[in-house]
Protein backbone atom coordinates (compact mmCIF):
# COMPACT_ATOMS: atom_id res chain seq x y z
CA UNK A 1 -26.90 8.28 -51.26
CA UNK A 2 -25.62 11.50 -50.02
CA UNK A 3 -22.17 12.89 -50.41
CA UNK A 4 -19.17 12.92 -47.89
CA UNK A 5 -18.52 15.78 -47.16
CA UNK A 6 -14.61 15.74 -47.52
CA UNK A 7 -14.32 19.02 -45.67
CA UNK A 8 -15.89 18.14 -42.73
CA UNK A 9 -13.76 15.13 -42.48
CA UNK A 10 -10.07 16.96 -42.98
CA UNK A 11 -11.88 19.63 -40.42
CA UNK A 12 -11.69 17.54 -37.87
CA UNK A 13 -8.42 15.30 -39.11
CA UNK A 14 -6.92 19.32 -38.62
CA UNK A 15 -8.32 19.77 -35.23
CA UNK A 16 -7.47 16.22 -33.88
CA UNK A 17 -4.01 17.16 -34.87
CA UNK A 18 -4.32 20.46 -33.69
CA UNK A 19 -5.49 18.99 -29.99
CA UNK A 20 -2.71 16.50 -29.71
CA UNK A 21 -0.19 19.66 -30.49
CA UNK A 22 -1.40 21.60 -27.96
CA UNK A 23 -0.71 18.17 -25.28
CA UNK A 24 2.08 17.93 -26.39
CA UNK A 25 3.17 21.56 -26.04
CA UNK A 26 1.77 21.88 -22.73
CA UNK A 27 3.50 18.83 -21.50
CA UNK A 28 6.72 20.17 -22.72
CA UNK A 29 6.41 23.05 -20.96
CA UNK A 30 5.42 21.30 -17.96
CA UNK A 31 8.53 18.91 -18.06
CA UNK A 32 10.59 22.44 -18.94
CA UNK A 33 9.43 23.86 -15.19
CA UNK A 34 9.76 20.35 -13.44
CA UNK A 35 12.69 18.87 -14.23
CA UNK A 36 14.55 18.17 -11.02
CA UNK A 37 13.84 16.87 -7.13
CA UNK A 38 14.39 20.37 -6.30
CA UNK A 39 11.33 21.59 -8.33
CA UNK A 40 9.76 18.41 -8.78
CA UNK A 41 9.70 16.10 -11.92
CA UNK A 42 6.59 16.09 -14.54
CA UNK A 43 5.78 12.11 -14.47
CA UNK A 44 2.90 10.87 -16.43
CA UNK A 45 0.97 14.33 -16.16
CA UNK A 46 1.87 15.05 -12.57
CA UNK A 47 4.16 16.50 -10.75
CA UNK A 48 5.76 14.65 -8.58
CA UNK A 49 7.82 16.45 -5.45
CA UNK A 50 10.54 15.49 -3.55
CA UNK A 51 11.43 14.96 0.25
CA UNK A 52 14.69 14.41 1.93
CA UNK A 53 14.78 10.92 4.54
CA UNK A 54 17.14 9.12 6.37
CA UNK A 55 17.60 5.44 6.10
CA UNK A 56 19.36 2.74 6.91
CA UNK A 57 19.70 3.83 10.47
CA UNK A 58 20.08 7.26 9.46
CA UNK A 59 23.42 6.53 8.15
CA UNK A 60 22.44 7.27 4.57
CA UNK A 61 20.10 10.32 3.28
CA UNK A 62 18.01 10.12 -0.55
CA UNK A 63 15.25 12.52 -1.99
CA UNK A 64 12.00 10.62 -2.39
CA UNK A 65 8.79 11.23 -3.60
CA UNK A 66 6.51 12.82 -0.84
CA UNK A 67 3.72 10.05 -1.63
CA UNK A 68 6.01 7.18 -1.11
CA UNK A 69 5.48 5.15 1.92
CA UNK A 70 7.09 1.59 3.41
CA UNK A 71 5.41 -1.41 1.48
CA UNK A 72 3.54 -3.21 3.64
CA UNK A 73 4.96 -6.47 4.48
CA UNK A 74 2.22 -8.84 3.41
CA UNK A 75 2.90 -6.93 -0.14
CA UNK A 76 6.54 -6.90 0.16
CA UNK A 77 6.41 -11.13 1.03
CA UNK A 78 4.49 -11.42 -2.45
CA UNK A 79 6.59 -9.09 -4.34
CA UNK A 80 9.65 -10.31 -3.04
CA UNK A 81 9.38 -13.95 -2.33
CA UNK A 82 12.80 -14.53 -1.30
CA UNK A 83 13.53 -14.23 2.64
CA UNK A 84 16.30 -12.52 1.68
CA UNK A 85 13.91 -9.12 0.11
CA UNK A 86 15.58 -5.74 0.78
CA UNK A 87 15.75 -4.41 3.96
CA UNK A 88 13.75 -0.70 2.73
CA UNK A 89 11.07 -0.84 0.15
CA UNK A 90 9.86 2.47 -0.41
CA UNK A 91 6.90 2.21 -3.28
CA UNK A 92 4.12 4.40 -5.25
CA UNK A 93 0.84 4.00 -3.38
CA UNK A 94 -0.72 1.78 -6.48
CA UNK A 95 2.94 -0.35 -5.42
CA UNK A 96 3.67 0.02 -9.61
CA UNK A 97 6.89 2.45 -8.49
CA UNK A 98 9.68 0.82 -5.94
CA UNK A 99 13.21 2.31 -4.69
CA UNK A 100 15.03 -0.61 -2.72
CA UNK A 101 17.52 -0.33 -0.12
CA UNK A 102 19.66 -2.81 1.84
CA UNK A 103 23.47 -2.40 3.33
CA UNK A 104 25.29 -5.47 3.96
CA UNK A 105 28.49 -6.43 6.70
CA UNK A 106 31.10 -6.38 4.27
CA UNK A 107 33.77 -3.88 3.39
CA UNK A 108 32.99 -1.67 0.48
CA UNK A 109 35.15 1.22 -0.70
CA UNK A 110 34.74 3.41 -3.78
CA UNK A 111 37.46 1.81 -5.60
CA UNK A 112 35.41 -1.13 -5.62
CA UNK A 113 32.26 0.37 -7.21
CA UNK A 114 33.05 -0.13 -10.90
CA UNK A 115 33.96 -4.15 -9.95
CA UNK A 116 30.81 -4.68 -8.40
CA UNK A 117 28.25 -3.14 -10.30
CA UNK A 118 30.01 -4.78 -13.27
CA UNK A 119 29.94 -8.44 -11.45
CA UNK A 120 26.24 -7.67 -10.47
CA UNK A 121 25.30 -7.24 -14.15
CA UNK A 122 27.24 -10.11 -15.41
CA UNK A 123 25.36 -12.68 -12.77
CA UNK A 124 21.87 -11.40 -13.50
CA UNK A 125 22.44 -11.68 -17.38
CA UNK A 126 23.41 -14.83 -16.60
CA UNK A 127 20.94 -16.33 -14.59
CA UNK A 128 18.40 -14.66 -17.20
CA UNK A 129 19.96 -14.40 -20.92
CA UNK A 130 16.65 -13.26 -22.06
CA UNK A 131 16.70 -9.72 -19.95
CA UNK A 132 17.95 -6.59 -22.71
CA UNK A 133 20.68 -4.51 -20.60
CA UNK A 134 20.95 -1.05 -21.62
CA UNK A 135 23.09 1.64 -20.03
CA UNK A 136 26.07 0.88 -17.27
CA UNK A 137 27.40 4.06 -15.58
CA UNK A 138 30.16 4.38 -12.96
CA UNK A 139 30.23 7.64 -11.64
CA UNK A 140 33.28 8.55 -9.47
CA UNK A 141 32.62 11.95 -8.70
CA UNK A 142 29.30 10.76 -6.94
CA UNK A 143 30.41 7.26 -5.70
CA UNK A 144 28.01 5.34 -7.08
CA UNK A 145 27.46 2.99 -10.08
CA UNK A 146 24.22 1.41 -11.72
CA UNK A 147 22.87 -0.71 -14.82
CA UNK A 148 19.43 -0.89 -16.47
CA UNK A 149 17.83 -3.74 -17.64
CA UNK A 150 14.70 -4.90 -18.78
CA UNK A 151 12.56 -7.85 -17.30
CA UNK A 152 10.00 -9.85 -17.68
CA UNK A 153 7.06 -10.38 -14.84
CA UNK A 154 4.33 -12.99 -14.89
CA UNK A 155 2.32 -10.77 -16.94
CA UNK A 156 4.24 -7.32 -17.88
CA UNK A 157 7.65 -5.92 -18.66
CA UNK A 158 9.37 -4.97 -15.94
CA UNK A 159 12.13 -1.85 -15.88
CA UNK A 160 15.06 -1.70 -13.63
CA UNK A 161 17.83 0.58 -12.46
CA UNK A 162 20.70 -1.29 -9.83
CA UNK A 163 23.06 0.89 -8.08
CA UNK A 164 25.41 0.28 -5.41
CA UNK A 165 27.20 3.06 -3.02
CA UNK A 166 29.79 2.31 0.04
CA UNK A 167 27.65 3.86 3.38
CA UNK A 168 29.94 3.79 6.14
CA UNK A 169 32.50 1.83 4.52
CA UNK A 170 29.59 -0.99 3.96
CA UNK A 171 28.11 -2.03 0.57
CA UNK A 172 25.17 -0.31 -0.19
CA UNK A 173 22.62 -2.25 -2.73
CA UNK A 174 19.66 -0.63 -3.94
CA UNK A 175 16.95 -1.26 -7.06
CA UNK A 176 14.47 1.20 -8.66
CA UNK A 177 11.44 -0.43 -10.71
CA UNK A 178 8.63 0.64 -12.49
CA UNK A 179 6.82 -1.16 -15.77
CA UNK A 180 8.58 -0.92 -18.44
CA UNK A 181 5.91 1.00 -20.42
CA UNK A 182 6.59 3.54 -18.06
CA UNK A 183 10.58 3.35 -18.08
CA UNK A 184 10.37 6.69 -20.48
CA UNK A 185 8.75 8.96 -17.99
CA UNK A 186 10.54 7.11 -14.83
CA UNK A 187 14.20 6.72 -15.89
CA UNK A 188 15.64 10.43 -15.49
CA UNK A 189 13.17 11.25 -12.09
CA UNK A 190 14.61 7.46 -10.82
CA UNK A 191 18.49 8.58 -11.72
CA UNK A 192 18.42 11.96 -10.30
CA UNK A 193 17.33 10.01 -6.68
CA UNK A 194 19.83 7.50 -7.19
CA UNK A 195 22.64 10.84 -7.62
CA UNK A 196 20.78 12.46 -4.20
CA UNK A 197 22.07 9.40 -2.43
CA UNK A 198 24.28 10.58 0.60
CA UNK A 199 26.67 9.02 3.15
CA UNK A 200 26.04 10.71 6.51
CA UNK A 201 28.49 9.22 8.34
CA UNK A 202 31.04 11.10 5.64
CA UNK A 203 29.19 14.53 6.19
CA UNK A 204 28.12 13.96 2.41
């Protein structure tokens, strides 16, 4: 029976370490350079860059990813079974990333904001006393105010961001999603869009 050679083994125990340092080193780096939409955000070992759009009839302007494009609708039926889905659906091309947009009738102001998003949060918890809510932010200075929560899908966790903004004096209602497994690369990239939101009727 021959002998292990010990050696050998913490060799390559130092070099598998050694490999995994130098990931990790480059990906900090990487996430050091591309950090913001005007740069472009290091997600999952890419780096993802940032366009300007107009929705909602032009009345409201966000940074998106370049790669995102309208779901399709026979996706966005089965995704969103309800007739009442959102009225924008901007996703990843694998459909795994999704910003949501919709602006209803009724009179929203800012002073409303912290209200809302707090009546929003209290409904979906709820309706679904299993979800874990994490953060709820109302930021005055940028007019908007969101929650994150974790869900469940038929088969996979499912992270969420909800935000609301007034757009021409309306309520603005929007959701970013991703899976939850990849909430940690997602959540800053998702919250820097939300904060790019503007109200072009208000010269934002």
């Amino acid at each position: 029976m021959g002998h292990i050679k010990y050696s050998s083994i913490i060799k390559g125990v130092k070099m598998d370490f050694l490999d995994k340092d130098i990931l990790e080193y480059r990906k900090n780096r990487k996430t050091s350079k591309f950090n913001n939409l005007q740069t472009g955000i290091y997600v999952n070992d890419e780096v993802i860059h940032f366009v300007a759009i107009k929705i909602l009839e032009e009345k409201a302007e966000v940074m998106l990813p370049d790669t995102f494009v309208d779901m399709p609708a026979n996706l966005a039926k089965l995704k969103y079974m309800s007739e009442q889905r959102p009225q924008i659906i901007k996703t990843s091309l694998d459909t795994t990333v999704n910003f949501t947009f919709s602006i209803y009738e009724e009179e929203f102001s800012e002073k409303e904001i912290g209200n809302t998003i707090q009546q929003f949060k209290d409904l979906i918890q709820k309706v679904n006393p299993a979800y874990v809510f994490d953060e709820l932010v109302v930021d005055k200075e940028r007019n908007i105010g969101w929650f994150d929560f974790k869900s469940y899908g038929v088969d996979e966790q499912i992270y969420n961001i909800m935000f609301v903004k007034p757009i021409d004096g309306k309520l603005m209602h929007g959701v970013f999603n991703c899976m939850y497994r990849d909430s940690a690369e997602w959540k800053d990239a998702a919250i820097q869009v939300i904060y790019s939101m503007k109200d072009c009727t208000k010269g934002e």
